[in-house]
PDB file of N, CA and C in Angstrom:
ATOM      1  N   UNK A   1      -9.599   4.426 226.083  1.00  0.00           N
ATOM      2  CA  UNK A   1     -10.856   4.341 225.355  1.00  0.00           C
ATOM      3  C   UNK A   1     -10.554   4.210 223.869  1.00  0.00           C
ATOM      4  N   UNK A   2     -10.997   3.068 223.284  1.00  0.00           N
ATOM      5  CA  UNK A   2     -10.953   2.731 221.569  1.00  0.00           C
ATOM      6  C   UNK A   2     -12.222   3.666 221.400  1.00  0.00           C
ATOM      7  N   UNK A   3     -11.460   4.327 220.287  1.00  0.00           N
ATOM      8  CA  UNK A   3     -12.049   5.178 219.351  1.00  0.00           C
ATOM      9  C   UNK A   3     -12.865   3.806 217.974  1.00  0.00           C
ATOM     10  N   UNK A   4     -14.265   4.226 217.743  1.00  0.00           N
ATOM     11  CA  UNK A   4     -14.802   3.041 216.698  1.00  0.00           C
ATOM     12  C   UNK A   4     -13.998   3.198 215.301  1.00  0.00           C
ATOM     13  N   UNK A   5     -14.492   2.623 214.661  1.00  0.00           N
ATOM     14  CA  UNK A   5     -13.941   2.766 213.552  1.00  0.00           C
ATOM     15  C   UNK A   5     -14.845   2.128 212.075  1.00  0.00           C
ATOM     16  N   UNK A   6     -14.861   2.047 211.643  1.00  0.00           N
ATOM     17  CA  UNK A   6     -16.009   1.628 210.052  1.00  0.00           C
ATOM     18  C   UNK A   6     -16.169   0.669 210.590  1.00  0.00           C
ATOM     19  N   UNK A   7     -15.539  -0.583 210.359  1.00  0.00           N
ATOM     20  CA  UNK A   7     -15.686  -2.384 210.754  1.00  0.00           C
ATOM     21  C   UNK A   7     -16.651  -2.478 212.125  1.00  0.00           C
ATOM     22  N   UNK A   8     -16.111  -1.842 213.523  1.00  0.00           N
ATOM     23  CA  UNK A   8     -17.088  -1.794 214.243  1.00  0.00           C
ATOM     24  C   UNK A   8     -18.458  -1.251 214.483  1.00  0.00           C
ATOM     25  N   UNK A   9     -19.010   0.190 213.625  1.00  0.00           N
ATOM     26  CA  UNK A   9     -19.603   0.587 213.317  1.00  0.00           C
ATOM     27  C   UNK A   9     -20.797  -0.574 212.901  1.00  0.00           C
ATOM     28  N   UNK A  10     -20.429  -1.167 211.163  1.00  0.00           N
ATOM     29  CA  UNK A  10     -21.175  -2.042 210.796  1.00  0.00           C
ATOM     30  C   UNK A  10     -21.580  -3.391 211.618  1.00  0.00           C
ATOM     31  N   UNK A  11     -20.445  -3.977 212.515  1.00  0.00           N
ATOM     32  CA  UNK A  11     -20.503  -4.926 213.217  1.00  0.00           C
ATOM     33  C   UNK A  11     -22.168  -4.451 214.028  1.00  0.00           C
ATOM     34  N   UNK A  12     -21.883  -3.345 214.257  1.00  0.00           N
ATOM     35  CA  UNK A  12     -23.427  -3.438 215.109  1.00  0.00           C
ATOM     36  C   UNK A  12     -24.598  -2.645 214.109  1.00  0.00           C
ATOM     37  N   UNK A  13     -23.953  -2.732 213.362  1.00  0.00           N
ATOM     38  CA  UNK A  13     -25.239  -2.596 211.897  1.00  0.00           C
ATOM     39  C   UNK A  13     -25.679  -3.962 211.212  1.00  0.00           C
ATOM     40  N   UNK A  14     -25.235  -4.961 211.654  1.00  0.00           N
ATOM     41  CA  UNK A  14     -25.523  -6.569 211.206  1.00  0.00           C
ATOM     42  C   UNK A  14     -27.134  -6.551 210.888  1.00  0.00           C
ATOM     43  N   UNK A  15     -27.764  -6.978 209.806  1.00  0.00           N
ATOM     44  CA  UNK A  15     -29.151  -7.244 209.715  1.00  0.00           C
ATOM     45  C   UNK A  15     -30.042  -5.831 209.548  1.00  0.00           C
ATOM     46  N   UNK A  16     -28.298  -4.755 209.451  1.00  0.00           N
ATOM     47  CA  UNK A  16     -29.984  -3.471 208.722  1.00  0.00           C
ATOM     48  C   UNK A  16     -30.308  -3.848 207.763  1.00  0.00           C
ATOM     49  N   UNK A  17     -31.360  -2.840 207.076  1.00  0.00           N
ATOM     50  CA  UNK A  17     -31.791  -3.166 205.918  1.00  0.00           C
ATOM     51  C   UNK A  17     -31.920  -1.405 205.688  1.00  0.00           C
ATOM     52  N   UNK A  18     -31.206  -1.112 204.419  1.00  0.00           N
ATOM     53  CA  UNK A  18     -30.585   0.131 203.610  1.00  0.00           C
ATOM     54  C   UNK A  18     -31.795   0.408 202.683  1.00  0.00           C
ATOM     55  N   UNK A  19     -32.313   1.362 202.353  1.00  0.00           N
ATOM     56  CA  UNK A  19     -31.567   3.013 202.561  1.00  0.00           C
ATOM     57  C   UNK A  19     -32.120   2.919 203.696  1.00  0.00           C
ATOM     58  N   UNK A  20     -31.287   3.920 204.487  1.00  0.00           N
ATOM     59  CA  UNK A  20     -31.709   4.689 205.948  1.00  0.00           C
ATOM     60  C   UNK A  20     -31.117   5.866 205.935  1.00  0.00           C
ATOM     61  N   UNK A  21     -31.734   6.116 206.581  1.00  0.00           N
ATOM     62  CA  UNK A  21     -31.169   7.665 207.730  1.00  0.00           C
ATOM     63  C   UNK A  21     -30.736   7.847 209.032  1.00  0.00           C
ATOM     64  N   UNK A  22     -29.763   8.754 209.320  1.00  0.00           N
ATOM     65  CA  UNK A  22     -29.342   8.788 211.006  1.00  0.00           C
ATOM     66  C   UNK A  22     -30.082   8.097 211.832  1.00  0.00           C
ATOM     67  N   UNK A  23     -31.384   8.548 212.348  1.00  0.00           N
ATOM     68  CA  UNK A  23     -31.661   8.185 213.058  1.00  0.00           C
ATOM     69  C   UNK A  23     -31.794   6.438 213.187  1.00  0.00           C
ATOM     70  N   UNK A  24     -32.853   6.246 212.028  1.00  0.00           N
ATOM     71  CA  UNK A  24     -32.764   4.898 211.893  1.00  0.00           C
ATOM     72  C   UNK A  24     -31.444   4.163 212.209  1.00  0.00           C
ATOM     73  N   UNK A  25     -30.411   4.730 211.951  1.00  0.00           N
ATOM     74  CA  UNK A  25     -29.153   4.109 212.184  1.00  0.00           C
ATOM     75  C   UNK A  25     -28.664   4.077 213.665  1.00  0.00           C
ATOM     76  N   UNK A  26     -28.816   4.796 214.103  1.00  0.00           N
ATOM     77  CA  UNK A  26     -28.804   5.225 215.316  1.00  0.00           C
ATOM     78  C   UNK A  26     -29.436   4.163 216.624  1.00  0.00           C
ATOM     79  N   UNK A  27     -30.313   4.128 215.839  1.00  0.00           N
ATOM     80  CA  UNK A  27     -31.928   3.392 216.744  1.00  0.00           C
ATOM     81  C   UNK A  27     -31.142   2.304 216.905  1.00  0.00           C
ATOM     82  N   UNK A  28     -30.814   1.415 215.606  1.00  0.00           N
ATOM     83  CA  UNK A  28     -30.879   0.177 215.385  1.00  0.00           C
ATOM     84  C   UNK A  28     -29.388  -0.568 216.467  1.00  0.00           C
ATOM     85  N   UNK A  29     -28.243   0.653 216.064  1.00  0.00           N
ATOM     86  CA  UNK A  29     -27.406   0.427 216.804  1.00  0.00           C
ATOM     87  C   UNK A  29     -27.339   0.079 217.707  1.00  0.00           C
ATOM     88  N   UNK A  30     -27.777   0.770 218.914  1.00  0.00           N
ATOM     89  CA  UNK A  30     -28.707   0.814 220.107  1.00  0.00           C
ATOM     90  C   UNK A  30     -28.948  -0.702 220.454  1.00  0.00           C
ATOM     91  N   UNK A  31     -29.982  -0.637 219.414  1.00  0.00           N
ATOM     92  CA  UNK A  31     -30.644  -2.103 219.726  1.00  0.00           C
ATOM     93  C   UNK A  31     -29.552  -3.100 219.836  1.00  0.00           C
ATOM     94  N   UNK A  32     -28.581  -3.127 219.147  1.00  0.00           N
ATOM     95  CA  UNK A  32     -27.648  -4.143 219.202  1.00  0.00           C
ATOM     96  C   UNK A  32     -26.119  -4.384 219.931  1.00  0.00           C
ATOM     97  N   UNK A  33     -26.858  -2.768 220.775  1.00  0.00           N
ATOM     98  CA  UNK A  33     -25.561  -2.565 222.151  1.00  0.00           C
ATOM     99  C   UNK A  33     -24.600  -2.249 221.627  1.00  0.00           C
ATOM    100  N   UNK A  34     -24.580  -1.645 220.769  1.00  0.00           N
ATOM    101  CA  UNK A  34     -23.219  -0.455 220.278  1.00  0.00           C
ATOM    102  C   UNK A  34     -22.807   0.665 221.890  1.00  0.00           C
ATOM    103  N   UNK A  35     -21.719   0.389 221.690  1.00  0.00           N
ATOM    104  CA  UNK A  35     -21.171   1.567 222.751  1.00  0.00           C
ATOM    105  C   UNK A  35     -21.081   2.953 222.563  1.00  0.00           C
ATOM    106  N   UNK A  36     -20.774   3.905 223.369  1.00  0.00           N
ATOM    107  CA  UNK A  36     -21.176   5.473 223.465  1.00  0.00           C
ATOM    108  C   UNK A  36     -20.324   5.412 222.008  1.00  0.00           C
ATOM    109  N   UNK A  37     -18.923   5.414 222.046  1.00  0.00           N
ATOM    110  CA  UNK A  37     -18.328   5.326 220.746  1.00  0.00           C
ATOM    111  C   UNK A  37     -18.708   5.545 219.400  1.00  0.00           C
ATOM    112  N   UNK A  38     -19.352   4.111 219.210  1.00  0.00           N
ATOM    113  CA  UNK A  38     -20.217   4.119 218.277  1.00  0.00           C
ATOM    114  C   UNK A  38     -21.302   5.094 217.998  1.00  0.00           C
ATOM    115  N   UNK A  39     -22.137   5.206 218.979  1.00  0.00           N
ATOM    116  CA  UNK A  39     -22.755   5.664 218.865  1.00  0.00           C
ATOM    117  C   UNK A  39     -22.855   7.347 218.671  1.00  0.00           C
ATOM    118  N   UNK A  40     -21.793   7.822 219.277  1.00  0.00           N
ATOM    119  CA  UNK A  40     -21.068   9.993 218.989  1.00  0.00           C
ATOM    120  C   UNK A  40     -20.852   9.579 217.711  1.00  0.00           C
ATOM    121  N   UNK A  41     -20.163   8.723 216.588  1.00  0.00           N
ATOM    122  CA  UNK A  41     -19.792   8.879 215.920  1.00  0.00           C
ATOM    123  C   UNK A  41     -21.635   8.892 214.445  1.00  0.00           C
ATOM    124  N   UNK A  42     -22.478   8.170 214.733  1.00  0.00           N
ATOM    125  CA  UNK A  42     -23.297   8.194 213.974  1.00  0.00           C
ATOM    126  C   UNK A  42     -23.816   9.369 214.236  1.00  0.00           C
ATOM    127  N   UNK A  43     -23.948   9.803 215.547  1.00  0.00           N
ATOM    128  CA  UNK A  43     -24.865  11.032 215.571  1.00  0.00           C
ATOM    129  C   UNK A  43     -24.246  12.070 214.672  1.00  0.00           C
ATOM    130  N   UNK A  44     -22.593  12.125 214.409  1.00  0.00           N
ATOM    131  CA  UNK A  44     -22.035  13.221 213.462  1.00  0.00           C
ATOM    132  C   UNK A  44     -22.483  13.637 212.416  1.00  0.00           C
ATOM    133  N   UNK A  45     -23.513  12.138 211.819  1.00  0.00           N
ATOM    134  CA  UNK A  45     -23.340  11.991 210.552  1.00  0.00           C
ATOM    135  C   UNK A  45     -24.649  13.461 210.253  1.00  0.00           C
ATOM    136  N   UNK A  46     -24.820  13.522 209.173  1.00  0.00           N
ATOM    137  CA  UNK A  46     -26.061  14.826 208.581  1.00  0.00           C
ATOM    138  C   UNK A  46     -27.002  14.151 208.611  1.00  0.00           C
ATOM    139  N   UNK A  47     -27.996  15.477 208.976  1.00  0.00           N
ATOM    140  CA  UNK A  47     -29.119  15.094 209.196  1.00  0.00           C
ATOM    141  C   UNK A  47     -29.925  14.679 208.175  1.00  0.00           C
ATOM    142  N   UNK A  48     -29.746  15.175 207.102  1.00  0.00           N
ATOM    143  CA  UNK A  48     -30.960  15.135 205.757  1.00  0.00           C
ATOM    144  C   UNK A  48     -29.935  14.072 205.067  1.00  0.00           C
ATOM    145  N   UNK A  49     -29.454  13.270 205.509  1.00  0.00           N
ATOM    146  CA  UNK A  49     -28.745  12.519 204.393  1.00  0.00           C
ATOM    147  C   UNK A  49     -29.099  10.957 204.297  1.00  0.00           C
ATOM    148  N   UNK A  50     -29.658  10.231 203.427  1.00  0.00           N
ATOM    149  CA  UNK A  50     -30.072   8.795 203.579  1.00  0.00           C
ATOM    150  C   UNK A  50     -28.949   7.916 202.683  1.00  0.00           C
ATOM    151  N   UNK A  51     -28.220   6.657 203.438  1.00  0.00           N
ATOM    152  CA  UNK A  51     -27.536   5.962 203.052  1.00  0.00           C
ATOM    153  C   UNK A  51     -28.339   4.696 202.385  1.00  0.00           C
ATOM    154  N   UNK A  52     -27.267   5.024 201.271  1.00  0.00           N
ATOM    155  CA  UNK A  52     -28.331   3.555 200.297  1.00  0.00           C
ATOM    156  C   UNK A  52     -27.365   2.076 200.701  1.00  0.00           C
ATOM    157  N   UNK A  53     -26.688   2.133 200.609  1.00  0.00           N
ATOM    158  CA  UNK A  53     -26.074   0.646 201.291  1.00  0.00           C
ATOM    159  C   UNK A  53     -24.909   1.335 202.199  1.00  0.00           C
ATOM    160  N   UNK A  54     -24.507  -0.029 202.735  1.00  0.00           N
ATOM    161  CA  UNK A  54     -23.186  -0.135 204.177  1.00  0.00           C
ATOM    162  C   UNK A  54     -21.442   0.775 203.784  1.00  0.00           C
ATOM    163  N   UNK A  55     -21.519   0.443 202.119  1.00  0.00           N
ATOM    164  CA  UNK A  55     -20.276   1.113 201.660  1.00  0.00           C
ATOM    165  C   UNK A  55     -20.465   2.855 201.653  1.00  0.00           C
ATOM    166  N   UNK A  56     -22.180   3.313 201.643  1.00  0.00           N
ATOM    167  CA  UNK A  56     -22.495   4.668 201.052  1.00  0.00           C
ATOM    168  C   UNK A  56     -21.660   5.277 202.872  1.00  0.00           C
ATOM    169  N   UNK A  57     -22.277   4.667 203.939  1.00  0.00           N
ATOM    170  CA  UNK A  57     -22.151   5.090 205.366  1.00  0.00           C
ATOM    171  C   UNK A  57     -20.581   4.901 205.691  1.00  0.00           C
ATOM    172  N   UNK A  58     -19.803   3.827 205.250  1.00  0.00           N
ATOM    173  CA  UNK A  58     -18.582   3.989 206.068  1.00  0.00           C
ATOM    174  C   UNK A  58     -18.112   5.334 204.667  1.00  0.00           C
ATOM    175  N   UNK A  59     -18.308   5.840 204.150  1.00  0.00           N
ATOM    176  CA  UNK A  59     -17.771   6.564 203.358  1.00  0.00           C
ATOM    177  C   UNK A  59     -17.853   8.063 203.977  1.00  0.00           C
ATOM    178  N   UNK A  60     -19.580   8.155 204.653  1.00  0.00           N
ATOM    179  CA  UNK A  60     -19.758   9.205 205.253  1.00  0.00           C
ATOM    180  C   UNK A  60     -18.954   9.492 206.808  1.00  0.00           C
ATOM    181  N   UNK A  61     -18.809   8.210 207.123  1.00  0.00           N
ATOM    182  CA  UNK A  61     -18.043   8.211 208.480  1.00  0.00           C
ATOM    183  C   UNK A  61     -16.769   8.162 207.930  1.00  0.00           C
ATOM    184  N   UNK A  62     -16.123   7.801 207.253  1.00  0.00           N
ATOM    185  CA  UNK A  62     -14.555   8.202 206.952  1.00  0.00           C
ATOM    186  C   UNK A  62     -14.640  10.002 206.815  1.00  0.00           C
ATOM    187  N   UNK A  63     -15.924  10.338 206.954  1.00  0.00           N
ATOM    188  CA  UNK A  63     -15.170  12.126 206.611  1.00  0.00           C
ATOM    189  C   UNK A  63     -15.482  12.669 207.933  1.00  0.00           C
ATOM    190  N   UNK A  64     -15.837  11.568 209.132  1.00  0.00           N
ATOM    191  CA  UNK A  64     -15.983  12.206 210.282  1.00  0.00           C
ATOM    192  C   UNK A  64     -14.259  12.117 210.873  1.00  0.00           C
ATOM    193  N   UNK A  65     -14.138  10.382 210.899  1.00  0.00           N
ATOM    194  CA  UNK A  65     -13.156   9.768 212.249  1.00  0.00           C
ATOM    195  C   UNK A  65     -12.257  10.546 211.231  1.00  0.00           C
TER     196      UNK A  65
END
């Protein structure tokens, strides 16, 4: 099992539109068939926290993976 990683993460973040929050992130993923992978790894992220662009999130996920 590949562990995700930032690049794949965004790959199925193609066409968000920033600021968001977990969930929103979450949702959208989903929508675009992100795997369980992907998807444990967004749920890590905090709850009260809103990402203003794609660089703010792989930053928050570099302090997960």
């Amino acid at each position: 099992m590949t562990k995700a990683n930032p690049v794949e993460i965004q790959k199925h973040l193609k066409g968000f539109d920033y600021p968001a929050g977990k969930s929103d992130l979450i949702k959208h993923a989903k929508q675009q068939g992100a795997d369980q992978d992907v998807i444990s790894i967004l749920e890590q992220l905090p709850e009260n926290e809103e990402y203003e662009t794609p660089t703010d999130l792989n930053k928050a996920i570099g302090k997960i993976i």
